[in-house]
Structures are given as structure tokens and as C-alpha cells.
PDB file of N, CA and C in Angstrom:
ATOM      1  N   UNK A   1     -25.526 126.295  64.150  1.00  0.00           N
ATOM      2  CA  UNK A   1     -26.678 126.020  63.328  1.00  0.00           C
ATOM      3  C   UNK A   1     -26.471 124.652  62.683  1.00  0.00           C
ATOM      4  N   UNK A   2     -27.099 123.870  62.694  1.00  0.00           N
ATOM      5  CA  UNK A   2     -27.239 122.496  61.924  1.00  0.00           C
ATOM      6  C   UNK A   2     -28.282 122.620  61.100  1.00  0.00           C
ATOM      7  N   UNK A   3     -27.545 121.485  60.238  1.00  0.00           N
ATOM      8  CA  UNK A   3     -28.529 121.433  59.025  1.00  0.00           C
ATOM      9  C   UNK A   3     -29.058 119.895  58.875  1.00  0.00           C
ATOM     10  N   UNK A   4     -30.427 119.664  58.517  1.00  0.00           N
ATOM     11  CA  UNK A   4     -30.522 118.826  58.918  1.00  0.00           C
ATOM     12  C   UNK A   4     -30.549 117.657  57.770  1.00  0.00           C
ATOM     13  N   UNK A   5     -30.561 116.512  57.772  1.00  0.00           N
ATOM     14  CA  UNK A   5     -29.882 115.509  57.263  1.00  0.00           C
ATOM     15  C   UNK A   5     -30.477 115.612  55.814  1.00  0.00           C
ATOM     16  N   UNK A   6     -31.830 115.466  55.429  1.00  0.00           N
ATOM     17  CA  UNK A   6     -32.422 115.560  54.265  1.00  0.00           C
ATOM     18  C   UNK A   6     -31.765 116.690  53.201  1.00  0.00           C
ATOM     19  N   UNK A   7     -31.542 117.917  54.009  1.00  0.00           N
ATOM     20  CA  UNK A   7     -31.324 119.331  53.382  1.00  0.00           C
ATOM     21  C   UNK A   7     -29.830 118.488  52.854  1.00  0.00           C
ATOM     22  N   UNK A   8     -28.544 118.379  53.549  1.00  0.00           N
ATOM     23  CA  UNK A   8     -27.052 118.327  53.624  1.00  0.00           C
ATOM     24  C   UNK A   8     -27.194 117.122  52.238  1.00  0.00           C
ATOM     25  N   UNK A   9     -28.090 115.924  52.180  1.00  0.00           N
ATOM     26  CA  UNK A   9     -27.426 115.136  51.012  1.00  0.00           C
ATOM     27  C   UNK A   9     -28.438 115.753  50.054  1.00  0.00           C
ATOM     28  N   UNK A  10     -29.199 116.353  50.136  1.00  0.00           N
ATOM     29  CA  UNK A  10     -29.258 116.778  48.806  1.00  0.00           C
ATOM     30  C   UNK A  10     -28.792 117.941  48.521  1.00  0.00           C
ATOM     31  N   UNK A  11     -28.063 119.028  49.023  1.00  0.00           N
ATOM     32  CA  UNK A  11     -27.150 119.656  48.924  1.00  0.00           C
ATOM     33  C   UNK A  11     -25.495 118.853  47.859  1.00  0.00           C
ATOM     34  N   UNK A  12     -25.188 117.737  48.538  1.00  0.00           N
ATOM     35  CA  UNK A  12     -23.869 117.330  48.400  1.00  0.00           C
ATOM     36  C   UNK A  12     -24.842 116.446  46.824  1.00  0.00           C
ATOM     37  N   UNK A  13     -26.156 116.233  46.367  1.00  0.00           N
ATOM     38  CA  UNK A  13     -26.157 115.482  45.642  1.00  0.00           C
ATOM     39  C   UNK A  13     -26.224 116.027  43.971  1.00  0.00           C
ATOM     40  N   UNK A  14     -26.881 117.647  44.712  1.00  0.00           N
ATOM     41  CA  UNK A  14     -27.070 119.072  43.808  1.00  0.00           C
ATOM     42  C   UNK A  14     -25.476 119.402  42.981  1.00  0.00           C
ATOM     43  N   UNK A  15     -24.580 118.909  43.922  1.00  0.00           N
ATOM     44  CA  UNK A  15     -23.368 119.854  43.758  1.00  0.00           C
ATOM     45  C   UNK A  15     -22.694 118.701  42.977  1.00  0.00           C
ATOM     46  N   UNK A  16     -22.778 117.395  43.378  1.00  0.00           N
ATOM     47  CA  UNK A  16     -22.229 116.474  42.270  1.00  0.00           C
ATOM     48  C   UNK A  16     -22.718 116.085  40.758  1.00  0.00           C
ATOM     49  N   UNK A  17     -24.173 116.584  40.983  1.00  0.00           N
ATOM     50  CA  UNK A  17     -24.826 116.682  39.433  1.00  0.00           C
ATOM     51  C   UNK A  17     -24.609 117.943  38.962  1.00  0.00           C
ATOM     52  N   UNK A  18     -24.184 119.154  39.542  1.00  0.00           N
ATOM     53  CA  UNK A  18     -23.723 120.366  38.641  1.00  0.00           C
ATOM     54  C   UNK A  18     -22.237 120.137  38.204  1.00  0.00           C
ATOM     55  N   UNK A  19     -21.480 119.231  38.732  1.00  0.00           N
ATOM     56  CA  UNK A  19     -20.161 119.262  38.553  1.00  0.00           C
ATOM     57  C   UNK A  19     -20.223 118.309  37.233  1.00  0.00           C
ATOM     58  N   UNK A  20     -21.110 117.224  37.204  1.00  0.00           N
ATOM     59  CA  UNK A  20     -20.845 116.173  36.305  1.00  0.00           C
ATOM     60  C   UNK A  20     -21.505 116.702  34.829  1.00  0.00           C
ATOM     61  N   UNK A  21     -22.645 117.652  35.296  1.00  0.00           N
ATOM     62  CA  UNK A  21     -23.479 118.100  34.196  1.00  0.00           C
ATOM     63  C   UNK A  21     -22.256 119.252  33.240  1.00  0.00           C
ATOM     64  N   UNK A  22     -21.352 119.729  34.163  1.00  0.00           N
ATOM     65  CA  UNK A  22     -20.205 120.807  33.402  1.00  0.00           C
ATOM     66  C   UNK A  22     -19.413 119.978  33.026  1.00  0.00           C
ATOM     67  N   UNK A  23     -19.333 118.876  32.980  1.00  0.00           N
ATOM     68  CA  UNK A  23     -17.953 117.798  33.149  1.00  0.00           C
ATOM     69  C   UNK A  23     -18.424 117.434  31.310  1.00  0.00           C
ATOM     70  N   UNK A  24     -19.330 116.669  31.743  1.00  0.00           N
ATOM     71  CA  UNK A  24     -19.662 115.962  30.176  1.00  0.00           C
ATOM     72  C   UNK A  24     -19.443 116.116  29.070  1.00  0.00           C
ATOM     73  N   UNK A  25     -20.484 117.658  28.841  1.00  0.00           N
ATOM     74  CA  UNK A  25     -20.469 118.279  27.423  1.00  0.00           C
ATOM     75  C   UNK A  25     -19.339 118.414  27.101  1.00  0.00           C
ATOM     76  N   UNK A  26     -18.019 118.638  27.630  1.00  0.00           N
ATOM     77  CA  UNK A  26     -16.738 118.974  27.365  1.00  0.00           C
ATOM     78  C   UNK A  26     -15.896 118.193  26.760  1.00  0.00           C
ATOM     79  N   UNK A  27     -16.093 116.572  27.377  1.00  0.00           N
ATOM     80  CA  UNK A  27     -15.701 115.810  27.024  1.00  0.00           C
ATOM     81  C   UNK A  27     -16.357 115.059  25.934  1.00  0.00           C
ATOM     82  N   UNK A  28     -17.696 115.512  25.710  1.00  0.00           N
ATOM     83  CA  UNK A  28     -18.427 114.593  24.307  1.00  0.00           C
ATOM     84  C   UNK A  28     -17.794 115.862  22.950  1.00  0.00           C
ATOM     85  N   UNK A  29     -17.790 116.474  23.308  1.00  0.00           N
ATOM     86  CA  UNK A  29     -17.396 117.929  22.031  1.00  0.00           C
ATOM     87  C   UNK A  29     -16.152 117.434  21.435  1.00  0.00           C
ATOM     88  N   UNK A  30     -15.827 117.314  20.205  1.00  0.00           N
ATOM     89  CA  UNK A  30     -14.749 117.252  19.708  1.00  0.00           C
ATOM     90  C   UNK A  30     -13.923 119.131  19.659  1.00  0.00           C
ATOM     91  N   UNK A  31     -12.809 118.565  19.172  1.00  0.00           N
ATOM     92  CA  UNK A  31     -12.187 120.122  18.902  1.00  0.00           C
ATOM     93  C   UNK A  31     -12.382 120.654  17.792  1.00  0.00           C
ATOM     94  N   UNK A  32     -12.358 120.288  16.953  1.00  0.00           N
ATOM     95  CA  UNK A  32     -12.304 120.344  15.605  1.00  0.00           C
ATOM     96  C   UNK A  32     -13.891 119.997  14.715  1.00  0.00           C
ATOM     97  N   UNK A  33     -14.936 120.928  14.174  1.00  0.00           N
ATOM     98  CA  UNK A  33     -15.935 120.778  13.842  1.00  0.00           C
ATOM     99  C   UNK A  33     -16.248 119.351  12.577  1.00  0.00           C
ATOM    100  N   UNK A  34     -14.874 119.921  11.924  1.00  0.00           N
ATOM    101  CA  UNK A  34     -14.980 119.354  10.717  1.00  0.00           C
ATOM    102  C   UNK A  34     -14.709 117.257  10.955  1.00  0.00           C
ATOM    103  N   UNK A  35     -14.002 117.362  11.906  1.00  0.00           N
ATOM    104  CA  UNK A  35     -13.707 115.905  12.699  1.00  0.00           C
ATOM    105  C   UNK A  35     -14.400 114.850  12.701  1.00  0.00           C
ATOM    106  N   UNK A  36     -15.603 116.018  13.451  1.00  0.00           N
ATOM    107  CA  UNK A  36     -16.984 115.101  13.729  1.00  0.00           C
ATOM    108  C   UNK A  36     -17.918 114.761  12.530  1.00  0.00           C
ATOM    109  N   UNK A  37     -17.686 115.574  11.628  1.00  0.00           N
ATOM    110  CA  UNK A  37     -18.627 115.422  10.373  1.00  0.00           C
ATOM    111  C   UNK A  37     -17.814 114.404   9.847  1.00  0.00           C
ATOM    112  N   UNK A  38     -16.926 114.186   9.641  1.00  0.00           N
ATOM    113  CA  UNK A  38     -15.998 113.214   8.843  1.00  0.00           C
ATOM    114  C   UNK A  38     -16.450 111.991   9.349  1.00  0.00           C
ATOM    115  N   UNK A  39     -16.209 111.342  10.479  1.00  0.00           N
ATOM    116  CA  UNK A  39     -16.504 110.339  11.292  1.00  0.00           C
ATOM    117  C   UNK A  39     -17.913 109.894  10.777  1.00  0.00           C
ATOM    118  N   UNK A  40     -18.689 111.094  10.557  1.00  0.00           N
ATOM    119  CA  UNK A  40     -20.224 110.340  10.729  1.00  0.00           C
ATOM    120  C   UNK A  40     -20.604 110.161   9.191  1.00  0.00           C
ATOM    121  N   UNK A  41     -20.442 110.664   8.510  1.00  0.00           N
ATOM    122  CA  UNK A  41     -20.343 110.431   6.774  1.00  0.00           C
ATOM    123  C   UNK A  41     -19.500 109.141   6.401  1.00  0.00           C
ATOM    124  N   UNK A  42     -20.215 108.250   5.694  1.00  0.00           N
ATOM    125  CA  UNK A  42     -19.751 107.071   5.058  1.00  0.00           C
ATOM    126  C   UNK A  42     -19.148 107.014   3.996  1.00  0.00           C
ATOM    127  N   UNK A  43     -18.193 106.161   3.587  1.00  0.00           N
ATOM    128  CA  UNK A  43     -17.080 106.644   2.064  1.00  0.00           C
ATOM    129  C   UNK A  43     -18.170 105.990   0.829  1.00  0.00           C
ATOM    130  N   UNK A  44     -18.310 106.083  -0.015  1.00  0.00           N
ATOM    131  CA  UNK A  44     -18.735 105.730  -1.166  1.00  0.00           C
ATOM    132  C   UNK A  44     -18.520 104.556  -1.956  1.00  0.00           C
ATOM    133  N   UNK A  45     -18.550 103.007  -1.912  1.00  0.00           N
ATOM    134  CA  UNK A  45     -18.040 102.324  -2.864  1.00  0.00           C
ATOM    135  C   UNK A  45     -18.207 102.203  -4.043  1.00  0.00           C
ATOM    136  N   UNK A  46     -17.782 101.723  -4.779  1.00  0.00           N
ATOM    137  CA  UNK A  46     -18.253 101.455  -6.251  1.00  0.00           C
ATOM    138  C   UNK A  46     -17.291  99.894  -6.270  1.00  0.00           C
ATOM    139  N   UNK A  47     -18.306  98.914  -6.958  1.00  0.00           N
ATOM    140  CA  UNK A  47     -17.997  97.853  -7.438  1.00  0.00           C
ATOM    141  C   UNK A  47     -17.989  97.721  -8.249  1.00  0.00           C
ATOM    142  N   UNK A  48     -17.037  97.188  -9.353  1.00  0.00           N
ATOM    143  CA  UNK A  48     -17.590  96.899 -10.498  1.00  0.00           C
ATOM    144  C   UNK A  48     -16.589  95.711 -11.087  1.00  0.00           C
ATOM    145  N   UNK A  49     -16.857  95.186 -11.818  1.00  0.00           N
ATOM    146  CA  UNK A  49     -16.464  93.228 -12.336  1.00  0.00           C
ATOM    147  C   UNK A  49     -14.734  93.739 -12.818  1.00  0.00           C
ATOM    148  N   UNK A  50     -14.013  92.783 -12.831  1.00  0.00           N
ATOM    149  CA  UNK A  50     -13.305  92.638 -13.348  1.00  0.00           C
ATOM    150  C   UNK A  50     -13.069  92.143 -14.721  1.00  0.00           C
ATOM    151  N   UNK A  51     -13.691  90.711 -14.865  1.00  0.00           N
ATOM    152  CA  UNK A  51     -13.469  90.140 -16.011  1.00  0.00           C
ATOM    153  C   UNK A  51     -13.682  90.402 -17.342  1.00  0.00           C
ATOM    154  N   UNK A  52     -15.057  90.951 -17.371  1.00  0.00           N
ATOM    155  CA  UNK A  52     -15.765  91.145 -18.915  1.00  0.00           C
ATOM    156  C   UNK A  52     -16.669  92.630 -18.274  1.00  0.00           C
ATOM    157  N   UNK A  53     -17.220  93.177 -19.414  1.00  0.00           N
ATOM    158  CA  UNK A  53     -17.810  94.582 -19.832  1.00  0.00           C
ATOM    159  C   UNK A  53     -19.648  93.711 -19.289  1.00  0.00           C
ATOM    160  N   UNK A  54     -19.865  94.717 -18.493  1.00  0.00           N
ATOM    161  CA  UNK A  54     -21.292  94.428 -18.271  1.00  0.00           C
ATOM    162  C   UNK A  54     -22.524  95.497 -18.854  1.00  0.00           C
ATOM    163  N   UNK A  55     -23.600  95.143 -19.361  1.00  0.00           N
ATOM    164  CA  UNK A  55     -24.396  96.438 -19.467  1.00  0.00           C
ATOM    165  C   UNK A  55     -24.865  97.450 -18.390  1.00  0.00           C
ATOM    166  N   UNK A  56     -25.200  98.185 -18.829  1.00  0.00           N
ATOM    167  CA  UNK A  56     -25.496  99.921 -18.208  1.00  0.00           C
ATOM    168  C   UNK A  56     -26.232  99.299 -17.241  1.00  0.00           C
ATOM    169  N   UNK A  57     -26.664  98.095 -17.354  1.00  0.00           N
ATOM    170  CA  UNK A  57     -28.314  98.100 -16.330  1.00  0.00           C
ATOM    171  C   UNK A  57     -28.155  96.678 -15.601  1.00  0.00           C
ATOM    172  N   UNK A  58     -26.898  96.312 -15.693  1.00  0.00           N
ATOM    173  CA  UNK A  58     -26.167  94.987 -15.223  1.00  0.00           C
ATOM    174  C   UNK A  58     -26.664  95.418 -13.599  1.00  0.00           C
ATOM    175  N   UNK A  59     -26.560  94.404 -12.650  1.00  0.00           N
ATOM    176  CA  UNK A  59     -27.028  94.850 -11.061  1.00  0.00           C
ATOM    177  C   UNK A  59     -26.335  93.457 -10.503  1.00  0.00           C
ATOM    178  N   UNK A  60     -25.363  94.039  -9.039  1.00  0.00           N
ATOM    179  CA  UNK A  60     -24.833  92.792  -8.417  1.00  0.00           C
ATOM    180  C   UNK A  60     -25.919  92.414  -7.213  1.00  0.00           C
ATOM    181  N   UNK A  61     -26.266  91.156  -7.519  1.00  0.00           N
ATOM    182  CA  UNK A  61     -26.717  90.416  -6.899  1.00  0.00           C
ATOM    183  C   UNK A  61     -26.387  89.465  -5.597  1.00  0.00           C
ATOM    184  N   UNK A  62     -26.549  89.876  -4.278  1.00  0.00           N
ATOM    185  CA  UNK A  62     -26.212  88.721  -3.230  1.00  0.00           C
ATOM    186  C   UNK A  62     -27.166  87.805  -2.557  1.00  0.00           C
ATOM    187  N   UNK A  63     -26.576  86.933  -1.740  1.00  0.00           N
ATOM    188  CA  UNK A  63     -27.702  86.096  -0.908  1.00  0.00           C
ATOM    189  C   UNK A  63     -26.315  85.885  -0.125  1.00  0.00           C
ATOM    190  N   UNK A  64     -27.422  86.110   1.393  1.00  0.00           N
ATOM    191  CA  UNK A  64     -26.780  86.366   2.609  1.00  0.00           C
ATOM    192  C   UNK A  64     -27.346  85.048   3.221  1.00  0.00           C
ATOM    193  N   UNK A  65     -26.899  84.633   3.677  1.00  0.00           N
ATOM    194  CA  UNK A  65     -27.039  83.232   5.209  1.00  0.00           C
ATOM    195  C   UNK A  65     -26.049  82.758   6.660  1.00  0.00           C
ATOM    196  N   UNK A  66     -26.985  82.448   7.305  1.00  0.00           N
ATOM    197  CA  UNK A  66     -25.938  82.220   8.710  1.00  0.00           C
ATOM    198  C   UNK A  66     -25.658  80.791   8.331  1.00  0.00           C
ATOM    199  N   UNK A  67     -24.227  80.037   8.566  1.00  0.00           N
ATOM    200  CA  UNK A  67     -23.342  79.250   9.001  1.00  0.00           C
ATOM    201  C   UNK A  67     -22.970  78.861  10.029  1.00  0.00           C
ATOM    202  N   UNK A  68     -22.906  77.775  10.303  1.00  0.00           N
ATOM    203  CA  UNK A  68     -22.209  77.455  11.656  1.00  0.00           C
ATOM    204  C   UNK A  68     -20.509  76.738  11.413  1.00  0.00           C
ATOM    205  N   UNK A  69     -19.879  77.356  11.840  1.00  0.00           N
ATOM    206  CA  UNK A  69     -18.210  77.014  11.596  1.00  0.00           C
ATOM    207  C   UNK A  69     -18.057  76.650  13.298  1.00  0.00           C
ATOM    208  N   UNK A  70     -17.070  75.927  13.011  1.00  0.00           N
ATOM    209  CA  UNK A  70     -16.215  74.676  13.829  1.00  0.00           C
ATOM    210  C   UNK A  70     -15.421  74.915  14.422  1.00  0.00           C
ATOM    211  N   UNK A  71     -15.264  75.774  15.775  1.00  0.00           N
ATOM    212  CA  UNK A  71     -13.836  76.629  15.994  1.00  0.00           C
ATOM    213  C   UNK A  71     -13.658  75.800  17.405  1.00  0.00           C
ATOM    214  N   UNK A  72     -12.087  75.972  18.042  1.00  0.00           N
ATOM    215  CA  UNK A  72     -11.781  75.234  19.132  1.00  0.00           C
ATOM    216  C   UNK A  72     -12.567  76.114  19.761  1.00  0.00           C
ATOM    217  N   UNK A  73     -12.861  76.993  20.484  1.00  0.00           N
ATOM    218  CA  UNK A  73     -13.702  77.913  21.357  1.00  0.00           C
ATOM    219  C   UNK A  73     -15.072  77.059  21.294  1.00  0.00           C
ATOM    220  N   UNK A  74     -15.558  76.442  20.405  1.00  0.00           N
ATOM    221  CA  UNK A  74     -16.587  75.836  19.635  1.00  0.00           C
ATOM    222  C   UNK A  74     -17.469  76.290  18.874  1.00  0.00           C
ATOM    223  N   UNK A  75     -18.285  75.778  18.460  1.00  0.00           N
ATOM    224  CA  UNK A  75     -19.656  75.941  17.350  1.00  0.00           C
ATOM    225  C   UNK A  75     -20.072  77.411  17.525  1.00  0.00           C
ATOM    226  N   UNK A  76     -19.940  78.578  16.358  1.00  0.00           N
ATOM    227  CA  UNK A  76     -20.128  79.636  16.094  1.00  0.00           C
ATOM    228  C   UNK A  76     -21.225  79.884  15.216  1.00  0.00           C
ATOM    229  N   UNK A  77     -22.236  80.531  14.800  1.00  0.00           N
ATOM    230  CA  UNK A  77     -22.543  81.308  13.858  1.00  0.00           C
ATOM    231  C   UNK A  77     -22.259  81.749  12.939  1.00  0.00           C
ATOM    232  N   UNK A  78     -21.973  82.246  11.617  1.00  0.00           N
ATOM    233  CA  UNK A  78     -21.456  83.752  11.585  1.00  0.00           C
ATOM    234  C   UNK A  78     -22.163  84.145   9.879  1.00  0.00           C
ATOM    235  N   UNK A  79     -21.833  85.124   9.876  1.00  0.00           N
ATOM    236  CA  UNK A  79     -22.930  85.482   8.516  1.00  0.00           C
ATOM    237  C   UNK A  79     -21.241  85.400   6.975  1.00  0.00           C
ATOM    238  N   UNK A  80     -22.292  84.640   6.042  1.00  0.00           N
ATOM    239  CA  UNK A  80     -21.965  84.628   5.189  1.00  0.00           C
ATOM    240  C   UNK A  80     -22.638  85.363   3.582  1.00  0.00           C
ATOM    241  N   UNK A  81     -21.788  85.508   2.562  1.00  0.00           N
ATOM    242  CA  UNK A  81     -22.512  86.668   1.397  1.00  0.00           C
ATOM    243  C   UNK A  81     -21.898  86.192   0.650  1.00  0.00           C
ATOM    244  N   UNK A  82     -22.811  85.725  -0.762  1.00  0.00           N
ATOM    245  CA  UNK A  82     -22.216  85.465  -2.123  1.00  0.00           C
ATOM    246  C   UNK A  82     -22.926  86.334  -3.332  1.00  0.00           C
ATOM    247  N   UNK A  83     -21.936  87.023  -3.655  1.00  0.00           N
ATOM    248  CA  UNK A  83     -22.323  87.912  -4.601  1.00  0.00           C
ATOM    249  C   UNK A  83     -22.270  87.445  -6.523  1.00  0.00           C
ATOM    250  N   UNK A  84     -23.188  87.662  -7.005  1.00  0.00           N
ATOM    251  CA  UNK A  84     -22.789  87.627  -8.235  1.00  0.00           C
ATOM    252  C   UNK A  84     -23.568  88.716  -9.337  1.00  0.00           C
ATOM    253  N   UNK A  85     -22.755  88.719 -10.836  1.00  0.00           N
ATOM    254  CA  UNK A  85     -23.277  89.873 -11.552  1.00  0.00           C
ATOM    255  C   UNK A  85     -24.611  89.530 -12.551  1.00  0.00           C
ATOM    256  N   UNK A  86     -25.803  90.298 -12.529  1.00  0.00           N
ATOM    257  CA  UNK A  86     -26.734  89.979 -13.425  1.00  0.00           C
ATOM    258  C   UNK A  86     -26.970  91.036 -14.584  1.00  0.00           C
TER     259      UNK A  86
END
């Protein structure tokens, strides 16, 4: 009995997408529930001045801009931030 050509690769194409479809999930799953929650939750900063006592309602202020710096590789981009307290 032969099978004929259409039937056989999509046979062999069925059987490599059931293998890859069991393959995946296994490998995206961590082991550990708590792992994955950790990873995706961000830590908390707090800034606050060094020098002198600011009021309750004091707010740090930045201004962000691109730069171009001078590197042997050559002429870069890159983002710069200056913060100060109001």
C-alpha cells in the first residue's frame, strides 16, 4: 500500500508540530510559582536628598536629552538625565 505524497508530509509535518507543541510549554514554565512572580514585580525606590530637610510636598525634578559622545567605535547617541529637588 502506498501512501501518497501529499498525505506522508503532512503526516511527518502533523507529528513535528505535536512534538514541538509538547516541547514548549515545558520549557517556558518555571518550577517554582513564586520565581516567576518575583521576576515580574519591580523593587520600589525611594529617593530622597542628602544634604538639607526638604518639605512634605518637595518633588524631584528631571530633564532628559539625547547627546552625542565621541567614542573610537565612533559618534554615539545616548540618553542623558539631570535631576534636581523642588
Amino acid at each position: 500500500m502506498t501512501v501518497p505524497m501529499k498525505s506522508a508530509s503532512f503526516l511527518c509535518l502533523s507529528a513535528v508540530l505535536g512534538l514541538l507543541a509538547t516541547a514548549a510549554p515545558a520549557v517556558a514554565q518555571s518550577r517554582n510559582p513564586d520565581e516567576a512572580a518575583a521576576r515580574s514585580s519591580r523593587p520600589r525606590v525611594v529617593i530622597q536628598p542628602r544634604r538639607h530637610r526638604l518639605s512634605a510636598n518637595a518633588r524631584r525634578e528631571c530633564r532628559a536629552r539625547l547627546v552625542q559622545e565621541y567614542r573610537v567605535s565612533g559618534t554615539v547617541i545616548v540618553p542623558q538625565m539631570q535631576c534636581w529637588w523642588e
